[in-house]
Protein backbone atom coordinates (compact mmCIF):
# COMPACT_ATOMS: atom_id res chain seq x y z
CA UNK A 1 6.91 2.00 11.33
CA UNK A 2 7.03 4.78 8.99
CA UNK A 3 4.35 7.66 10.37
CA UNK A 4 3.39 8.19 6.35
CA UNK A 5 1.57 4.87 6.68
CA UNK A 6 0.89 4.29 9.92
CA UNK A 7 -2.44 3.05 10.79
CA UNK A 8 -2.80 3.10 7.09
CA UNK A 9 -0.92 -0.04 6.08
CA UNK A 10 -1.59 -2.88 8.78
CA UNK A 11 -0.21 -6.76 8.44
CA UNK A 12 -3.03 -9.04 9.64
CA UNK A 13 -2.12 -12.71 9.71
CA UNK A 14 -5.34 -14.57 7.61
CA UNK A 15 -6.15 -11.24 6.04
CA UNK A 16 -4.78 -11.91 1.86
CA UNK A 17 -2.35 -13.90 3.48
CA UNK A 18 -0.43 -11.70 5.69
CA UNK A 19 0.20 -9.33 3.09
CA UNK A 20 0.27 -5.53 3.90
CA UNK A 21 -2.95 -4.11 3.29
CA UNK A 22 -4.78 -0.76 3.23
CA UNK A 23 -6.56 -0.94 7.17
CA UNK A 24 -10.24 -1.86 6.90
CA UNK A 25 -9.91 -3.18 3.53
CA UNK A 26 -8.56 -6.36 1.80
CA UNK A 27 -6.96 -4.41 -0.98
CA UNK A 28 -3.23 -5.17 -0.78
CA UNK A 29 -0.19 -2.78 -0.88
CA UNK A 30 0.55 -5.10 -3.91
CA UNK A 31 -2.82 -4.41 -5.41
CA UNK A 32 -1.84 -0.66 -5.49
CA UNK A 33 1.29 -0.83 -7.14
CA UNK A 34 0.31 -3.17 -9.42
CA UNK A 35 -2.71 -0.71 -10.42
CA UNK A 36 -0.25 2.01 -10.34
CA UNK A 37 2.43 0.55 -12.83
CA UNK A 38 -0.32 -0.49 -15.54
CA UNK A 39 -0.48 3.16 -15.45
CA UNK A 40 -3.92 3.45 -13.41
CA UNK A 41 -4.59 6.79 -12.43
CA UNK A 42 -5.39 7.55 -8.46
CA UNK A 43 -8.71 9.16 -9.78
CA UNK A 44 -9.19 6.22 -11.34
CA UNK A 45 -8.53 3.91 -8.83
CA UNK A 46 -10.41 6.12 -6.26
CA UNK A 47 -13.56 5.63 -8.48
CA UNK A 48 -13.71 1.74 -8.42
CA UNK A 49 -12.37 1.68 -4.72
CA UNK A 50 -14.42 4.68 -3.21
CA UNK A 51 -13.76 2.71 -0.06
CA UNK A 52 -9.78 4.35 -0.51
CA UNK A 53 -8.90 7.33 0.02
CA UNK A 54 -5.72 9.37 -1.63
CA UNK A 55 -4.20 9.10 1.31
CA UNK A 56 -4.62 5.80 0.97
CA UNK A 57 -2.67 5.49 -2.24
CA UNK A 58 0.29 7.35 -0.73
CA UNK A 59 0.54 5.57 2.40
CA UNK A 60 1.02 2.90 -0.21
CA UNK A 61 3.78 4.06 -1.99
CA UNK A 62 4.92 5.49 1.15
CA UNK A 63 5.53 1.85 2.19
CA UNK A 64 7.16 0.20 -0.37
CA UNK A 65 9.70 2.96 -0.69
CA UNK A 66 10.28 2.40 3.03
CA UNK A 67 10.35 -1.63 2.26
CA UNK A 68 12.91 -0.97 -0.76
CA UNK A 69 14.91 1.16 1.28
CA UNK A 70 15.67 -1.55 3.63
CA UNK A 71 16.32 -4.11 1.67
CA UNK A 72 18.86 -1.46 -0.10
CA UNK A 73 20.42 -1.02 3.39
CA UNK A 74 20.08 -4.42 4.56
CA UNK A 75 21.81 -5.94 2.13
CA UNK A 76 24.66 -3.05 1.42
């Protein structure tokens, strides 16, 4: 596991199905991005979530980079 996410971004089976979530949460990796790419801004996301941090957010992106990376190399 990447060390940008860490302890950030945990897999709990029965927790939003398994999906990788923020730790301490049930806001999904998924829920981030999606947020992100309707053009969300972290303040604004930080100000309905106050329970994430902006660490939070990167640790996020931090993660699916690391995800698409290998796929990329997976399937190269």
């Amino acid at each position: 596991m990447n060390s940008a996410y860490e302890g950030i971004v945990v897999q709990e089976p029965g927790r939003r199905g398994g999906r990788p979530c923020i730790a301490g949460t049930r806001i999904a990796v998924t829920d981030i991005l999606g947020w992100l790419s309707n053009g969300v801004t972290h303040a604004e996301i930080l100000s309905d979530f106050p329970e994430l941090s902006e660490d939070n957010i990167r640790a996020a992106l931090a993660f699916a980079a690391d995800r698409e990376r290998r796929i990329i190399t997976t399937e190269a």
